[in-house]
Protein backbone atom coordinates (compact mmCIF):
# COMPACT_ATOMS: atom_id res chain seq x y z
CA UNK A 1 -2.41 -9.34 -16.21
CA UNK A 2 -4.98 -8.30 -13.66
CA UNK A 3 -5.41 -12.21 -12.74
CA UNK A 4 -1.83 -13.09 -12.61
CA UNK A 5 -1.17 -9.86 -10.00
CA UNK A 6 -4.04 -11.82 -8.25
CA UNK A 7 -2.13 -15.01 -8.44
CA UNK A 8 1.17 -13.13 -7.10
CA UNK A 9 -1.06 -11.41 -3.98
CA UNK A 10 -2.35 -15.13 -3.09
CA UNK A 11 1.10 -16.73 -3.53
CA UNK A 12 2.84 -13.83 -1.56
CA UNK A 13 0.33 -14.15 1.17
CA UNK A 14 1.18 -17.22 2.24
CA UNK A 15 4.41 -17.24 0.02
CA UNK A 16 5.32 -20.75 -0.03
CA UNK A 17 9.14 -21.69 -1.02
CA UNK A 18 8.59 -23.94 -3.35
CA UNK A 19 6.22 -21.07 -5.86
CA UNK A 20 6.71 -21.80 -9.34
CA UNK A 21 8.50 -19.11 -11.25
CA UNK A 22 6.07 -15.47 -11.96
CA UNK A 23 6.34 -12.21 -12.78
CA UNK A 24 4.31 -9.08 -13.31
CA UNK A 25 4.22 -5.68 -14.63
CA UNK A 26 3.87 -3.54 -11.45
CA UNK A 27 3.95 0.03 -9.52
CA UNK A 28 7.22 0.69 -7.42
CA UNK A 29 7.28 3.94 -5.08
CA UNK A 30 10.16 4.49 -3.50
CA UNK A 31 11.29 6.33 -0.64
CA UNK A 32 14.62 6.77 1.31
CA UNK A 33 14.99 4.78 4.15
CA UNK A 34 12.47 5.89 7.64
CA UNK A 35 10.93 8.47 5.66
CA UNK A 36 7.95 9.33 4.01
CA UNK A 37 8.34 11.68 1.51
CA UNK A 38 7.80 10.09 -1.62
CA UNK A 39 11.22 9.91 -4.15
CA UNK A 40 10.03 8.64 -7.23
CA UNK A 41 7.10 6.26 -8.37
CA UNK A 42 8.03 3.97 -11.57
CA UNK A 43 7.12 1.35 -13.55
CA UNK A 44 9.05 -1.79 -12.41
CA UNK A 45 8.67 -5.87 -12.82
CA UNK A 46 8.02 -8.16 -9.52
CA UNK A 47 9.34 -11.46 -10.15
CA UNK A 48 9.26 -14.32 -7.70
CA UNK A 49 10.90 -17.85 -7.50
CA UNK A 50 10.88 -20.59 -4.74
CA UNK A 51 10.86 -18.09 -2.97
CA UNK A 52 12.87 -15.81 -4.63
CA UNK A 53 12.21 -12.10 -5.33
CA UNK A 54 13.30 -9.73 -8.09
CA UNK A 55 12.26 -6.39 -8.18
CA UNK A 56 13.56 -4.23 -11.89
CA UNK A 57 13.50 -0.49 -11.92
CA UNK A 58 14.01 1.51 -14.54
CA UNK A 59 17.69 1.17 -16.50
CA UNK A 60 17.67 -2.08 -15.74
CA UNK A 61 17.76 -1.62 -11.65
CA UNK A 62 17.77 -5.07 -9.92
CA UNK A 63 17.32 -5.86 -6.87
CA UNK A 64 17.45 -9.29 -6.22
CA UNK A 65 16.62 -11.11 -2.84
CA UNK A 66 17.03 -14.66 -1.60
CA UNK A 67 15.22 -15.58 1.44
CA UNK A 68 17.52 -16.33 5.06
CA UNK A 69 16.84 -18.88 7.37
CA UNK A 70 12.79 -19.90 8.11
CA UNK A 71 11.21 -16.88 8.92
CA UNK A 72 9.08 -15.59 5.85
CA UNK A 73 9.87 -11.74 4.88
CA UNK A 74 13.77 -11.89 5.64
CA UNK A 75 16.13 -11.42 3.02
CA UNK A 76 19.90 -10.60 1.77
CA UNK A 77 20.47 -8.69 -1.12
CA UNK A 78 22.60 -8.96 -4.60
CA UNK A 79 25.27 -7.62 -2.17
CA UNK A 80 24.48 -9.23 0.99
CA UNK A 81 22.65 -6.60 2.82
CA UNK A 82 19.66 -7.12 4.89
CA UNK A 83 16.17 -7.07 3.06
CA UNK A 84 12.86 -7.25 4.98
CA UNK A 85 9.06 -7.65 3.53
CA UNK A 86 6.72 -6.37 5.01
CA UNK A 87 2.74 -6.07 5.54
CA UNK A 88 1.26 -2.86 5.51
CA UNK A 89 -0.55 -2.54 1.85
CA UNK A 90 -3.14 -4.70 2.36
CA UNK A 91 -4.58 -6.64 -0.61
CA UNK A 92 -2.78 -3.61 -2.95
CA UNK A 93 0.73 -4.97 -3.03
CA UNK A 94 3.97 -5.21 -0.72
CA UNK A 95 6.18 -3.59 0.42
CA UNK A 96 10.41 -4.27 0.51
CA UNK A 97 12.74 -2.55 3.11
CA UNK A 98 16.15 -2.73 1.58
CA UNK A 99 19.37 -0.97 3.37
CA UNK A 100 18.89 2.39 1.64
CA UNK A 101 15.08 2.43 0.48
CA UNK A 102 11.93 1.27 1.01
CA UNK A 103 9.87 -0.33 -2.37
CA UNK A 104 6.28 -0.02 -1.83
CA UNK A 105 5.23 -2.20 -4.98
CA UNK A 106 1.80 -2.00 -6.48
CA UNK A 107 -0.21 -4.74 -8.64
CA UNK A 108 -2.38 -1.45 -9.99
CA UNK A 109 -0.33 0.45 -12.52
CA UNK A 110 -3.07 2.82 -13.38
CA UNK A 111 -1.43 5.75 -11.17
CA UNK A 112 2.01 5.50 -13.80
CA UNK A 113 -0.05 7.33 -16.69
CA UNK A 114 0.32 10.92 -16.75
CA UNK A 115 -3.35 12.03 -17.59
CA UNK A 116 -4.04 9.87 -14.20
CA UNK A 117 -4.99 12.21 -11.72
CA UNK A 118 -7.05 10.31 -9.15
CA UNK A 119 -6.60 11.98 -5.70
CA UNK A 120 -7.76 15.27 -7.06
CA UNK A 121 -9.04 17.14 -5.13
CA UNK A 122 -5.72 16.31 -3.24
CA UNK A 123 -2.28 16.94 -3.64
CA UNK A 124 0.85 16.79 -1.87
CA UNK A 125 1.12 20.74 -1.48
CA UNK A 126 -1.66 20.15 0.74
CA UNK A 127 -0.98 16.98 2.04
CA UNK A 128 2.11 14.99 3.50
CA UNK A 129 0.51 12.04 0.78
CA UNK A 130 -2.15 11.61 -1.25
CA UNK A 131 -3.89 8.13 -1.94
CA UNK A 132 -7.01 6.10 -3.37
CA UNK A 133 -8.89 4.10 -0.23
CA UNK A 134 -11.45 1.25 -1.19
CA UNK A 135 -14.81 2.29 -0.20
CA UNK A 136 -18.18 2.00 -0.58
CA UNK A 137 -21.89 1.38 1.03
CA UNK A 138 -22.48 -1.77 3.71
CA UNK A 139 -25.56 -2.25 1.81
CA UNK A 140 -23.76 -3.46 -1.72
CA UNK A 141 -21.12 -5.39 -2.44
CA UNK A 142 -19.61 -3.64 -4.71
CA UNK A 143 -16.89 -1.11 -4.09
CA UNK A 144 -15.02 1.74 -5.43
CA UNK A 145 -12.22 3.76 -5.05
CA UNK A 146 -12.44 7.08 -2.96
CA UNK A 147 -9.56 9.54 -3.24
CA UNK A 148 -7.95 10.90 -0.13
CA UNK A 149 -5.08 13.08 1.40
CA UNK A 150 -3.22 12.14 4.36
CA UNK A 151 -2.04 14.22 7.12
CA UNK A 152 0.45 12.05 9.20
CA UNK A 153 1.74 12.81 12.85
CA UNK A 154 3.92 11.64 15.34
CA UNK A 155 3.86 7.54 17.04
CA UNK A 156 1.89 6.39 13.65
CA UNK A 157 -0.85 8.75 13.80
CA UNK A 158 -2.69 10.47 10.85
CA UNK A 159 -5.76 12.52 9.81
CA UNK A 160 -7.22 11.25 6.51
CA UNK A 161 -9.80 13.58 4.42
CA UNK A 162 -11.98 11.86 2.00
CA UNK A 163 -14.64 12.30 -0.65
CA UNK A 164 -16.91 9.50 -0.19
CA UNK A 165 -18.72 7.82 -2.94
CA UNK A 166 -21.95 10.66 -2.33
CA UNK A 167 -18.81 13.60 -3.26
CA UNK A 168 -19.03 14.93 0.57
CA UNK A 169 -15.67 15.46 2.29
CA UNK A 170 -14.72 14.73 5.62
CA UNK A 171 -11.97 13.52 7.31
CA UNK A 172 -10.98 10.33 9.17
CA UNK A 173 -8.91 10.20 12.36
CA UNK A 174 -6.39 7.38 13.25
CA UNK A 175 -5.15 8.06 16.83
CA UNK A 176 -3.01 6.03 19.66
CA UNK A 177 -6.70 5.31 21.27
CA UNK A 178 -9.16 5.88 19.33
CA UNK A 179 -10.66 6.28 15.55
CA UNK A 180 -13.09 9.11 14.96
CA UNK A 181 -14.46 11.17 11.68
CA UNK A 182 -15.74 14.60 10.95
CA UNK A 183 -18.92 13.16 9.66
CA UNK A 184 -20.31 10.93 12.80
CA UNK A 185 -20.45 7.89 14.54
CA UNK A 186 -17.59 5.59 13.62
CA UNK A 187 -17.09 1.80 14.34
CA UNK A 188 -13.41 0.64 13.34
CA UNK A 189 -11.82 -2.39 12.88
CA UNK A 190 -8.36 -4.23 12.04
CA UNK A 191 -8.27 -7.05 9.75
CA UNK A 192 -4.77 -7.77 9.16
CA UNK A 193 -3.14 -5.13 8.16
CA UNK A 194 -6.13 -2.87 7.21
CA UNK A 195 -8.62 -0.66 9.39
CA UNK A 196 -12.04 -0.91 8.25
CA UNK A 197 -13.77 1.81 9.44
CA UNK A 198 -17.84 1.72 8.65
CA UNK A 199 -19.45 5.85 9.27
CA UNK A 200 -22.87 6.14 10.04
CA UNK A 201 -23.31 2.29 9.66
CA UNK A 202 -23.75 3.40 5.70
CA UNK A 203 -20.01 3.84 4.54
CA UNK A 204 -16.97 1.26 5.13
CA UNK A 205 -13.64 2.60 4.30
CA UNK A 206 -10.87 0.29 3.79
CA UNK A 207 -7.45 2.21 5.20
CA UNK A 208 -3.95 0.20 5.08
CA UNK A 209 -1.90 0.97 7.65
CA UNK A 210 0.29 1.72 5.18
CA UNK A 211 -1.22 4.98 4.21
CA UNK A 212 -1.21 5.80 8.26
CA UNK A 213 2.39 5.58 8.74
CA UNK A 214 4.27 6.01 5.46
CA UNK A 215 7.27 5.22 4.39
């Protein structure tokens, strides 16, 4: 499963119109249209089709979209509304802006198992959202997933606290100018729709934009 959610991020990437027919087993959080409180997360199925996309909820909840005109990303509905994909979750999935919601679909379903409580110490009591970041040391290749909450404010700006991999906390800031942390010197970069943001030359930190502005 874990390749063929591979497969779907490559195909989607580029998402060609002529895709053969694929499916997966996936995360959907959902939240009512402009905002970013979540409303539910589920299990769902992402399905896609010469460039086709099917999205099933829960009850059997469709949403099916066919793609309009030559422009990648825009879509009508099963009813003929307006549907839009967006970037914004980097390699971690995609994300659908239909007329009432927005779909924020996931290829990791880990976060759908009760027991699974990742972002601890963080919670949304605390937090306006909580979230797992890809981090990890510039000197290894090898990363891991840091858990973080997300304080978000006002023209797409946030403060983001986060355990790094050594268990100290400090937090992250994404403003209209600049990008500083708690913990020293910071050098931050975009790469498509991601900040990477290396502290201390020791510790990148992999932050979709996503997380930044919400829903």
């Amino acid at each position: 499963m874990k390749s063929l959610a591979i497969s779907l991020i490559i195909l989607t990437s580029g998402w060609t119109s002529h895709a053969a027919a694929d499916w997966t087993e996936a995360r959907c959080d959902i939240y009512p249209k402009g905002e970013d409180q979540l409303l539910e997360m589920v299990p769902c199925t992402f399905g896609q089709r010469q460039g086709a996309v099917t999205i099933t909820l829960p009850d059997n909840v469709s949403y099916d979209l066919q793609p309009v005109g030559d422009d990648p990303g825009n879509y009508h509905d099963q009813n003929g509304e307006p549907a839009y994909r967006q970037s914004g979750l980097g390699d971690e999935g995609l994300i659908f802006r239909l007329k009432d919601i927005s779909i924020f679909v996931y290829w990791d379903t880990s976060a759908l198992n009760p027991e699974y409580n990742p972002d601890m110490p963080y919670s949304t009591k605390d937090y306006d959202a909580t979230t797992l970041l890809r981090c990890g040391m510039t000197s290894s290749s090898e990363m891991e997933t840091c858990p973080a909450g997300i304080m978000r404010m006002e023209d797409n700006q946030a403060s983001i606290t986060v355990t790094s991999p050594a268990g100290n906390q400090f937090t992250i800031n994404f403003m209209t100018d600049y990008v500083n942390a708690t913990s020293g010197e910071v050098d931050a970069r975009m790469e498509g729709d991601t900040w990477i943001v290396i502290v201390n030359g020791k510790e990148q930190y992999e932050v979709p934009l996503a997380a930044i502005e919400g829903g």
